[in-house]
C-alpha atoms as a PDB file:
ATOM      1  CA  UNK A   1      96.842  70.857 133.220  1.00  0.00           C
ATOM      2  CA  UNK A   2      96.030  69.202 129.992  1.00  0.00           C
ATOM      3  CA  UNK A   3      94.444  71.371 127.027  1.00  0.00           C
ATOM      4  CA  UNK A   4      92.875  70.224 123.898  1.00  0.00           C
ATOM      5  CA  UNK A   5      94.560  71.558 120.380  1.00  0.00           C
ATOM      6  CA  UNK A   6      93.238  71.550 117.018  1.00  0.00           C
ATOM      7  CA  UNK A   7      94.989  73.283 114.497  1.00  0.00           C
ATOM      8  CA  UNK A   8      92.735  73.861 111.254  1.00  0.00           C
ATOM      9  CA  UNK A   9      93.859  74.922 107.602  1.00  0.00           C
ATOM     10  CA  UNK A  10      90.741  77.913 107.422  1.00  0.00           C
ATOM     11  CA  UNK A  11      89.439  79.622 103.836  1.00  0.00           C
ATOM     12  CA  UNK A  12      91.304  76.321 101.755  1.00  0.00           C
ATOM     13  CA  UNK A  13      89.683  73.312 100.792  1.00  0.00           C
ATOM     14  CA  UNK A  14      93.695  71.531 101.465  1.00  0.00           C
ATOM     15  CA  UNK A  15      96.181  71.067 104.074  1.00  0.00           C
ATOM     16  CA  UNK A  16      99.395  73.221 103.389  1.00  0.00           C
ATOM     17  CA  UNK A  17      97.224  76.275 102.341  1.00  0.00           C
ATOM     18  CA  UNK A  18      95.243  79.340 103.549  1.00  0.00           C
ATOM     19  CA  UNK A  19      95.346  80.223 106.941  1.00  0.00           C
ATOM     20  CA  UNK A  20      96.489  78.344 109.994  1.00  0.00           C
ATOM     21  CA  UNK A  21      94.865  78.995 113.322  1.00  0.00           C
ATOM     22  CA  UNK A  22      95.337  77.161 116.683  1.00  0.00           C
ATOM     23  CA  UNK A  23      91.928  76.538 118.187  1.00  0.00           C
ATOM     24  CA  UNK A  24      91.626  75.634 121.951  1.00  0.00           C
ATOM     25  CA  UNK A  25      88.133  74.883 123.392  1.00  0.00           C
ATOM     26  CA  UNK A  26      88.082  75.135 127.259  1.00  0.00           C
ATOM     27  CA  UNK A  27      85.436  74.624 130.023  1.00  0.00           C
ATOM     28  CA  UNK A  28      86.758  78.075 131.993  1.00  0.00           C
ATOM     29  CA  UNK A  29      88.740  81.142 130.676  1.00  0.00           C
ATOM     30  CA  UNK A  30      92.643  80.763 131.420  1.00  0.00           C
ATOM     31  CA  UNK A  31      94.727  83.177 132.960  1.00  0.00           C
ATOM     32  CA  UNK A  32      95.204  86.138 130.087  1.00  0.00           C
ATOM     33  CA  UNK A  33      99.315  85.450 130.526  1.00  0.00           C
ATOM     34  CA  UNK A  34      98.979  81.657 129.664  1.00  0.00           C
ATOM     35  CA  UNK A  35      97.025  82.245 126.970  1.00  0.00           C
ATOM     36  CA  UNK A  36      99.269  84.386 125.655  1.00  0.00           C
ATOM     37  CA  UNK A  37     101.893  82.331 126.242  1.00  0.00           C
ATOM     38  CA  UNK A  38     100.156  79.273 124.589  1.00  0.00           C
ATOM     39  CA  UNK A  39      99.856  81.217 121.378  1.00  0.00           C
ATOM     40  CA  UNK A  40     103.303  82.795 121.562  1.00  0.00           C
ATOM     41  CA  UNK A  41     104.572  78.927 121.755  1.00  0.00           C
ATOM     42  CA  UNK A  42     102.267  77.963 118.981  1.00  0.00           C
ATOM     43  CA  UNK A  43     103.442  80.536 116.439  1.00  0.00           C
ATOM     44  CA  UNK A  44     100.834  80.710 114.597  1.00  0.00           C
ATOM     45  CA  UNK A  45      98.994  83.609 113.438  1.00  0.00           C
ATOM     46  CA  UNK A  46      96.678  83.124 115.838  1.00  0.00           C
ATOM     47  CA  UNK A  47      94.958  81.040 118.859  1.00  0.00           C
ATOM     48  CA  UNK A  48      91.411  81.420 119.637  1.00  0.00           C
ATOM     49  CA  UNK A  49      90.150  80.173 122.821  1.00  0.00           C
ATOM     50  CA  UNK A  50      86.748  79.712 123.476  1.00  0.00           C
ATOM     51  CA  UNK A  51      84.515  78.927 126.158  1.00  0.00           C
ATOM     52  CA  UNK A  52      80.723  77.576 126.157  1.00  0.00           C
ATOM     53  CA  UNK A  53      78.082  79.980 128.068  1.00  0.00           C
ATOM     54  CA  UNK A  54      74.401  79.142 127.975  1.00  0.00           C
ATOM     55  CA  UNK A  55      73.486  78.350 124.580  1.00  0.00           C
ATOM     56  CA  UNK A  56      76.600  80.341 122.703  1.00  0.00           C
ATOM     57  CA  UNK A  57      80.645  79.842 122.807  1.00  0.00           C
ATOM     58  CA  UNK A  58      82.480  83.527 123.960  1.00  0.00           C
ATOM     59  CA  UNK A  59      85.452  83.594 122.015  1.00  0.00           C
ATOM     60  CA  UNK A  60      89.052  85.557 122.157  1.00  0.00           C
ATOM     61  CA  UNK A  61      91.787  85.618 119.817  1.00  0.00           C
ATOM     62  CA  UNK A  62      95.717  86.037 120.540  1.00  0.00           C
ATOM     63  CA  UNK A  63      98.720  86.308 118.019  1.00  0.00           C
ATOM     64  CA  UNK A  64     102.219  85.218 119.224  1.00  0.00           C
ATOM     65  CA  UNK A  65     101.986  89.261 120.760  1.00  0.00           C
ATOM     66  CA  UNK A  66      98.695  90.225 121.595  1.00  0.00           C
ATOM     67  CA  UNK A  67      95.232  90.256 121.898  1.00  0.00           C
ATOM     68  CA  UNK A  68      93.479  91.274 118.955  1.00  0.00           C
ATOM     69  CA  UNK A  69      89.680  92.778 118.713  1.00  0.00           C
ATOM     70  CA  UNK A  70      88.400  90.496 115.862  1.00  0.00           C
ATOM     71  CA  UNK A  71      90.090  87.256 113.495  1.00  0.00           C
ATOM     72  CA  UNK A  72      87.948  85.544 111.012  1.00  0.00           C
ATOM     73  CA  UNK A  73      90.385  82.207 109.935  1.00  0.00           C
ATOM     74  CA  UNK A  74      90.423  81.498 113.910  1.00  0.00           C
ATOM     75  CA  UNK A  75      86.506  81.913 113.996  1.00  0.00           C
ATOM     76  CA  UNK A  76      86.225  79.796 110.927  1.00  0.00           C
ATOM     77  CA  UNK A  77      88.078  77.366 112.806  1.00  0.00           C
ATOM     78  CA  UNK A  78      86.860  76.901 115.799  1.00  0.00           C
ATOM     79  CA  UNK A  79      83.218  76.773 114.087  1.00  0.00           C
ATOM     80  CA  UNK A  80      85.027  73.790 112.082  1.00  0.00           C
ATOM     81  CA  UNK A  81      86.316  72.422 114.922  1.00  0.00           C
ATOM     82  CA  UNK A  82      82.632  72.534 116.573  1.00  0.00           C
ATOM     83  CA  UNK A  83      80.680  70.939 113.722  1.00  0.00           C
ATOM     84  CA  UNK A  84      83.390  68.117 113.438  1.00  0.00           C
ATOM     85  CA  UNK A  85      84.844  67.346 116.295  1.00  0.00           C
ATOM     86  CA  UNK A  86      83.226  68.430 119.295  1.00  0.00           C
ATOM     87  CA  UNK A  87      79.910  67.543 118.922  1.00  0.00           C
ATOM     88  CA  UNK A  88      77.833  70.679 117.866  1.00  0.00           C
ATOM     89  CA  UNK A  89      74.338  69.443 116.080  1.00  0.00           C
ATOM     90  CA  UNK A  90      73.120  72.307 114.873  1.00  0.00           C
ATOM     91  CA  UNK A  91      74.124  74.425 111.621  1.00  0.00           C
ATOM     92  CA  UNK A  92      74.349  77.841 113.257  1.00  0.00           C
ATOM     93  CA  UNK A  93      76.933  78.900 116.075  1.00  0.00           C
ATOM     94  CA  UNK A  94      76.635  82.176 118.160  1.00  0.00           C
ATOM     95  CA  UNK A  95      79.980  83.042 119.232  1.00  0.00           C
ATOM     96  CA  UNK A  96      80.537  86.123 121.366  1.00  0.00           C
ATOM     97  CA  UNK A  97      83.595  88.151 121.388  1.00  0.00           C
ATOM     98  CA  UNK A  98      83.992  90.900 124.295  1.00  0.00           C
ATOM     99  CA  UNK A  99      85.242  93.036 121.620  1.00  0.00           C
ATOM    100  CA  UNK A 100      83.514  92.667 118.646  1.00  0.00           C
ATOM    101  CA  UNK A 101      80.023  91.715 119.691  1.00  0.00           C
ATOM    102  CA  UNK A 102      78.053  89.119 118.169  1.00  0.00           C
ATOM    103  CA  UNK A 103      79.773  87.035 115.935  1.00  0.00           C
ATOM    104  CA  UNK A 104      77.451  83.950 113.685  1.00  0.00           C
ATOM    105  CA  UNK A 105      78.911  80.794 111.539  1.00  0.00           C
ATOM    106  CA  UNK A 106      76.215  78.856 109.671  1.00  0.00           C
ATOM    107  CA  UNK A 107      77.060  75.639 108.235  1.00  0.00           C
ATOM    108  CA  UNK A 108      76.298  75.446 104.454  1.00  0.00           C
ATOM    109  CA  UNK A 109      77.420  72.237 102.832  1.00  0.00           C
ATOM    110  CA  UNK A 110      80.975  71.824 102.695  1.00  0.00           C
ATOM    111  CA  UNK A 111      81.019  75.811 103.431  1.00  0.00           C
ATOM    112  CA  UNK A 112      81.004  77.981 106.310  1.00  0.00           C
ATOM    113  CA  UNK A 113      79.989  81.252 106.533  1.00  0.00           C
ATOM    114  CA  UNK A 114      80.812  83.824 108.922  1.00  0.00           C
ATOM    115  CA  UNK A 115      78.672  87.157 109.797  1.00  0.00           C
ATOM    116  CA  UNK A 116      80.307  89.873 110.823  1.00  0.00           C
ATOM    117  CA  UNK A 117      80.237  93.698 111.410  1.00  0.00           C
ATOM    118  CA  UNK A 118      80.666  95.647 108.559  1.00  0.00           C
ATOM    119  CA  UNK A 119      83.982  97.676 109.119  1.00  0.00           C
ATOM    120  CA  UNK A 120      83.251 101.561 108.747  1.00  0.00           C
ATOM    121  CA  UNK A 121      85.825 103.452 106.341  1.00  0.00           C
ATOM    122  CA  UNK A 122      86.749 106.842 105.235  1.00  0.00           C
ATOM    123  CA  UNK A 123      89.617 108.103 102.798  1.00  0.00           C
ATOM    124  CA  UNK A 124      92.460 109.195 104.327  1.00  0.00           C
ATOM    125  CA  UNK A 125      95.349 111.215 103.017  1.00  0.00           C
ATOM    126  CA  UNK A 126      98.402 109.024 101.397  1.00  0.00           C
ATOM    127  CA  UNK A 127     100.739 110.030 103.500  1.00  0.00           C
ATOM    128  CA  UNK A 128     104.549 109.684 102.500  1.00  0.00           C
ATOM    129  CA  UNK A 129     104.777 107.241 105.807  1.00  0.00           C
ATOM    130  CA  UNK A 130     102.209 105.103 104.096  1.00  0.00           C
ATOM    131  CA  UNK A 131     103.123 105.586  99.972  1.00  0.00           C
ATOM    132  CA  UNK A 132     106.679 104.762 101.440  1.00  0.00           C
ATOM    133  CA  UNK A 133     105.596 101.267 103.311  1.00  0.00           C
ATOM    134  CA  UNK A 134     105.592  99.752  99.750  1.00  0.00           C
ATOM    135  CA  UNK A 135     107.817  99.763  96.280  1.00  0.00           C
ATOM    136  CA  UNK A 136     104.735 100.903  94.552  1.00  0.00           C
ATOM    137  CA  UNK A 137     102.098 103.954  94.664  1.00  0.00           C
ATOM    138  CA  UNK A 138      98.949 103.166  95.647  1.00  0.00           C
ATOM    139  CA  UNK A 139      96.020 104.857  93.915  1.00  0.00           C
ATOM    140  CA  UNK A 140      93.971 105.900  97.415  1.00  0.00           C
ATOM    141  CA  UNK A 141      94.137 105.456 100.789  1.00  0.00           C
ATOM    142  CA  UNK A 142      91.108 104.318 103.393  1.00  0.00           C
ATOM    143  CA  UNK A 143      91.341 104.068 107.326  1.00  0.00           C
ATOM    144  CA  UNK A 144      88.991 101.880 109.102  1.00  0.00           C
ATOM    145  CA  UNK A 145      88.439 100.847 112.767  1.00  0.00           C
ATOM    146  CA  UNK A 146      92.032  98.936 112.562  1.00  0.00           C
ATOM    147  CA  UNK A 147      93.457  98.455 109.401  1.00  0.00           C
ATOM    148  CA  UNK A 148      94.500 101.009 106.893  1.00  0.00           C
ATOM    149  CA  UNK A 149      93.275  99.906 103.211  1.00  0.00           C
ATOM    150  CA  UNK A 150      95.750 101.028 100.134  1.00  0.00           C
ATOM    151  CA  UNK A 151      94.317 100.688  96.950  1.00  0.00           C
ATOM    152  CA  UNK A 152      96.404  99.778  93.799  1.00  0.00           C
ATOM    153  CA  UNK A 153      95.826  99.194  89.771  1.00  0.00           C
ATOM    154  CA  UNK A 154      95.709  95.673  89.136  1.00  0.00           C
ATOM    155  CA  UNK A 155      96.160  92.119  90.369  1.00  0.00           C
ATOM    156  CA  UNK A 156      99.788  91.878  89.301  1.00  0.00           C
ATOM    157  CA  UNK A 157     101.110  94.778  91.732  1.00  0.00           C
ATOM    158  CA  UNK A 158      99.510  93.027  94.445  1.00  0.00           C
ATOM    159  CA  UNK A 159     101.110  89.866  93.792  1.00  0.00           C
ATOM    160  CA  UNK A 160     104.611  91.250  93.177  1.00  0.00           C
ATOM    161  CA  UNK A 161     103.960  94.039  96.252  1.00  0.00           C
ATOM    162  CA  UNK A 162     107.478  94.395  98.542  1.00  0.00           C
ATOM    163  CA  UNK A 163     106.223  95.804 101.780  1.00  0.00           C
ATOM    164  CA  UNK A 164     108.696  97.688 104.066  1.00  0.00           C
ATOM    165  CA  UNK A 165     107.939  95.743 107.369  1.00  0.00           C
ATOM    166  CA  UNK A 166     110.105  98.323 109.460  1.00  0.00           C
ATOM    167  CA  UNK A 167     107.771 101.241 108.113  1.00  0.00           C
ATOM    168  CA  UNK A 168     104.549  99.188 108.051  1.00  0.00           C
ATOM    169  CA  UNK A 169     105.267  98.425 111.752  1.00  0.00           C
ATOM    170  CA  UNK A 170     105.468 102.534 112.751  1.00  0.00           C
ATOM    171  CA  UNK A 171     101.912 103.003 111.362  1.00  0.00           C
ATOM    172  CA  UNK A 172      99.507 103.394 114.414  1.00  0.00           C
ATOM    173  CA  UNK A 173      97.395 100.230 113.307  1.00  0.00           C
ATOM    174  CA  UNK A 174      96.553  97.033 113.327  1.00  0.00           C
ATOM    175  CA  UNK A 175      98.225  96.446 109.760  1.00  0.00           C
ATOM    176  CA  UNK A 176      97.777  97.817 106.586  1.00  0.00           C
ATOM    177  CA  UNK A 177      95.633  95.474 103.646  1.00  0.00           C
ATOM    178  CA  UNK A 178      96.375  95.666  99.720  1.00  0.00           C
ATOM    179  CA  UNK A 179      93.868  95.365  97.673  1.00  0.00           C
ATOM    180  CA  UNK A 180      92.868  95.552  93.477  1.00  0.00           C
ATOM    181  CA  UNK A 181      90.426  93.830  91.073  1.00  0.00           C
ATOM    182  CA  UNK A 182      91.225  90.637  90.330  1.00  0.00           C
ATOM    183  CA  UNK A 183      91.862  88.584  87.116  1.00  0.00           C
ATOM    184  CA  UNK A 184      89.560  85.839  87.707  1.00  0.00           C
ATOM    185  CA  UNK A 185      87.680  86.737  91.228  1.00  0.00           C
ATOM    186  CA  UNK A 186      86.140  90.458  91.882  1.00  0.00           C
ATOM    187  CA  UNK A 187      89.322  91.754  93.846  1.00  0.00           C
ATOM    188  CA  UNK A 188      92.301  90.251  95.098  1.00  0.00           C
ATOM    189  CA  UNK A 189      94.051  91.494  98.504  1.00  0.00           C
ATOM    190  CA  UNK A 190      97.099  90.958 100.523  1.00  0.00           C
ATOM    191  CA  UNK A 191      97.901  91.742 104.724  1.00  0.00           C
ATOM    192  CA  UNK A 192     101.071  92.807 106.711  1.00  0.00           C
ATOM    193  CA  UNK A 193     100.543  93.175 110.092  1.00  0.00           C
ATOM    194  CA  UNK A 194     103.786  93.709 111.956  1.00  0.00           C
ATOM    195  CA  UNK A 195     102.682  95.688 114.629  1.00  0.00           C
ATOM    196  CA  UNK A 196     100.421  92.499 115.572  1.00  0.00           C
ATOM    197  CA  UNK A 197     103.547  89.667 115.310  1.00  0.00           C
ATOM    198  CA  UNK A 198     102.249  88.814 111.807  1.00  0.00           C
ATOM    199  CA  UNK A 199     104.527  90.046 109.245  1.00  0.00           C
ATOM    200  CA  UNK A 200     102.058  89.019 106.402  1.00  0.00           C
ATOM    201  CA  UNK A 201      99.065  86.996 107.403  1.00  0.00           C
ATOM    202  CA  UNK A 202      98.130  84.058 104.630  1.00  0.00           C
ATOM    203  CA  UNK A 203      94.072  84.920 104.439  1.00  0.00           C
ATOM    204  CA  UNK A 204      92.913  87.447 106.982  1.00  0.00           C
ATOM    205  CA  UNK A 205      88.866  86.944 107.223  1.00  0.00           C
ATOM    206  CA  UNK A 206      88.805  90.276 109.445  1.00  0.00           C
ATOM    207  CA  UNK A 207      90.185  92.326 106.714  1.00  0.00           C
ATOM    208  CA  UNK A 208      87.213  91.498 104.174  1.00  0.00           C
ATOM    209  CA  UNK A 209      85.298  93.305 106.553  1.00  0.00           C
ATOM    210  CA  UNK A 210      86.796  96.520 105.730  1.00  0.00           C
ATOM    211  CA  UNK A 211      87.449  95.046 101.851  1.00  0.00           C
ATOM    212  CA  UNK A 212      83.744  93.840 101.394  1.00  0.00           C
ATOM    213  CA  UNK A 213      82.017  97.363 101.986  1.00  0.00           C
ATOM    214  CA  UNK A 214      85.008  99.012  99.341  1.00  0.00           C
ATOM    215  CA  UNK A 215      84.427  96.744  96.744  1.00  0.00           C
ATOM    216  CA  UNK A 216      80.758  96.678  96.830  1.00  0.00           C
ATOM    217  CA  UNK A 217      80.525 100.001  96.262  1.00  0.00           C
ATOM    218  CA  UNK A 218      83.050 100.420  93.785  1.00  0.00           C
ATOM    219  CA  UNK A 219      81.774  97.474  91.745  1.00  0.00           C
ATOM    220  CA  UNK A 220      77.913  98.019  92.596  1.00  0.00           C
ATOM    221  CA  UNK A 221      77.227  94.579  93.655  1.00  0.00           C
ATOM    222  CA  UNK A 222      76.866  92.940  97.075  1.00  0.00           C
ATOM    223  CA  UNK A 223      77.994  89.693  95.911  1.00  0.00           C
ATOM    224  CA  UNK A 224      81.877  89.037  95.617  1.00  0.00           C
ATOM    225  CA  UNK A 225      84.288  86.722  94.897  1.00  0.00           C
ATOM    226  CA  UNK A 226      88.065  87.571  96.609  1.00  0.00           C
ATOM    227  CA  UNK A 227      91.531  85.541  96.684  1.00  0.00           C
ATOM    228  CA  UNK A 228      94.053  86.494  99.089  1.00  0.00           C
ATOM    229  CA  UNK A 229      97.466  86.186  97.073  1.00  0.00           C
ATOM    230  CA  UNK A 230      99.593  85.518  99.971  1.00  0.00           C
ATOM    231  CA  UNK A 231     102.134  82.392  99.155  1.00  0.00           C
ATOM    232  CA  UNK A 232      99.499  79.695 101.086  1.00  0.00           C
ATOM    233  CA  UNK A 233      96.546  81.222  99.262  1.00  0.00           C
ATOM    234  CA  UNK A 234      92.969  81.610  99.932  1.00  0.00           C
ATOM    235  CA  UNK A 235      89.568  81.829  98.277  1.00  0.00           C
ATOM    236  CA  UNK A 236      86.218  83.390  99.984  1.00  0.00           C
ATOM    237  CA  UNK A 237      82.712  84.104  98.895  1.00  0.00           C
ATOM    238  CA  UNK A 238      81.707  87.741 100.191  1.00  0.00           C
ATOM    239  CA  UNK A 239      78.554  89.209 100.598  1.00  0.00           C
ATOM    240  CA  UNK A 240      77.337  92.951 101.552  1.00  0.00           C
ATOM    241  CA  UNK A 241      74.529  93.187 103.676  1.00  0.00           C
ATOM    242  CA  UNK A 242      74.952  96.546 104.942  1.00  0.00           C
ATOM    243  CA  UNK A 243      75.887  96.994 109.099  1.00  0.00           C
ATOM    244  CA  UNK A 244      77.232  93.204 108.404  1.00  0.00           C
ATOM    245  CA  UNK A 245      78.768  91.205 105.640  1.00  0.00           C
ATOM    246  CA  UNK A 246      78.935  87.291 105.184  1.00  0.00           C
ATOM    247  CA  UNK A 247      82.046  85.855 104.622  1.00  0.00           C
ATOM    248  CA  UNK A 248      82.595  81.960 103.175  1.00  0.00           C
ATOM    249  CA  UNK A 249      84.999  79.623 103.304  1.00  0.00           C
ATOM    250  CA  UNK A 250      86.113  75.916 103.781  1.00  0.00           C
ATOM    251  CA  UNK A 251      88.500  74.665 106.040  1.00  0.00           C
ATOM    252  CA  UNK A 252      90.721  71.519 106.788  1.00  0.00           C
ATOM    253  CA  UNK A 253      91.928  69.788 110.025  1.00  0.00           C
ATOM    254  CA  UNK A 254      96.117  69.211 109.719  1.00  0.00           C
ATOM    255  CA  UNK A 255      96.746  68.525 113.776  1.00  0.00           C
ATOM    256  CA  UNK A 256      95.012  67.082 116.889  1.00  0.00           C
ATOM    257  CA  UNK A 257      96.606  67.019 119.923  1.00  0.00           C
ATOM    258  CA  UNK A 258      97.128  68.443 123.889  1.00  0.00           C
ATOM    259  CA  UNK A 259      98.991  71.187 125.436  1.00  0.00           C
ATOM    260  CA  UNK A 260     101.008  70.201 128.842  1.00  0.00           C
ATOM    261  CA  UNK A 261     100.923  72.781 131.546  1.00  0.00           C
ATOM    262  CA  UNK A 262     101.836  73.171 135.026  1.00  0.00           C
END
């Protein structure tokens, strides 16, 4: 069996930078085991698979260890890999994901801009498990469907943040995000996600769904500007829009090629 790979640069407007996912379009869904295997041998973040039904593409997503319930970069990406390379006309994709529901990329210039679900999040205590997972305090502490969300002071203890992966990786989640206003852009943010194979993803579009609906209503404005300060880097444009939020990004193609299985 021969499969087609793509493997896009997502949220960058350059190879070597923000976040790279595997993309795989297919005709039929593959066995759940290969496709985990496929994306354990890829090593990337993640793989997304998707298959074309009626007039939308259902989509899944799959780090080197699991299946997860929602990834922006790998949506971004396989929308890039649709417009560009395998023949989609239109400006507006309708993926579906059997976990997430309903999930839209529009085309907008050299930009593409994913809608999502707006992530629903309530403070939580901070814990000594989770003021413990990094070298610094954190200010609050949010939980949302996945994630937990730790809020520091400023840009600079973001960027100089040491996580404890060991402790992160106890924490019944997904992964924990790290998040404070930003220098230059309206917040700044940073994932570790252990428990998921991903010991610090480089620009995680799934966590600005839980960082969008924060920082709107801190900063009393829908539209946003984030970086993810990860050592690849990333830049999106973020909008609020209530029960969803739009989040924009460019994206690069570094590989084309096939996978070879029996």
């Amino acid at each position: 069996m021969t499969i087609k790979l793509y493997q896009i640069d997502a949220f960058t407007d350059r190879v070597f930078s923000g976040n790279p996912a595997a993309v795989c379009p297919l005709d039929a869904w593959l066995d759940d085991t290969l496709m985990q295997q496929i994306a354990m041998e890829n090593n990337l973040a993640e793989t997304a698979f998707y298959v074309k039904r009626d007039d939308e593409y259902d989509i899944r997503w799959f780090t080197p260890t699991v299946e997860v319930d929602l990834c922006g970069h790998a949506t971004l990406a396989s929308a890039f890999v649709l417009f560009n390379h395998e023949g989609y006309e239109a400006d507006t994709i309708r993926f579906h994901s059997p976990r997430s529901g309903p999930l839209i990329v529009k085309r907008e210039g050299e930009y593409l801009t994913l809608n999502f679900p707006t992530d629903v999040i309530a403070p939580v205590p901070l814990t000594v498990e989770l003021a413990a997972s990094f070298d610094g305090t954190p200010l609050a502490a949010y939980k949302g469907k996945t994630d937990y969300l730790l809020i520091f002071e400023s840009e600079a203890h973001i960027q100089s943040a040491k996580p404890d992966l060991a402790r992160i990786a106890q924490l019944a989640a997904r992964g924990v995000i790290i998040t404070a206003p930003g220098n230059e852009v309206d917040f700044v943010s940073r994932f570790f996600g252990p428990q998921s194979g991903v010991d610090e993803d480089p620009v995680t579009g799934s966590a600005h769904t839980t960082l969008i609906p924060y920082w709107a209503g801190k900063l009393g404005k829908n539209e946003l500007t984030a970086r993810q300060l990860s050592v690849r880097g990333g830049y999106l444009q973020c909008s609020y829009l209530g029960d969803r939020v739009a989040i924009s990004g460019q994206a690069k193609r570094y590989l084309t090629g096939e996978i070879h299985v029996a």
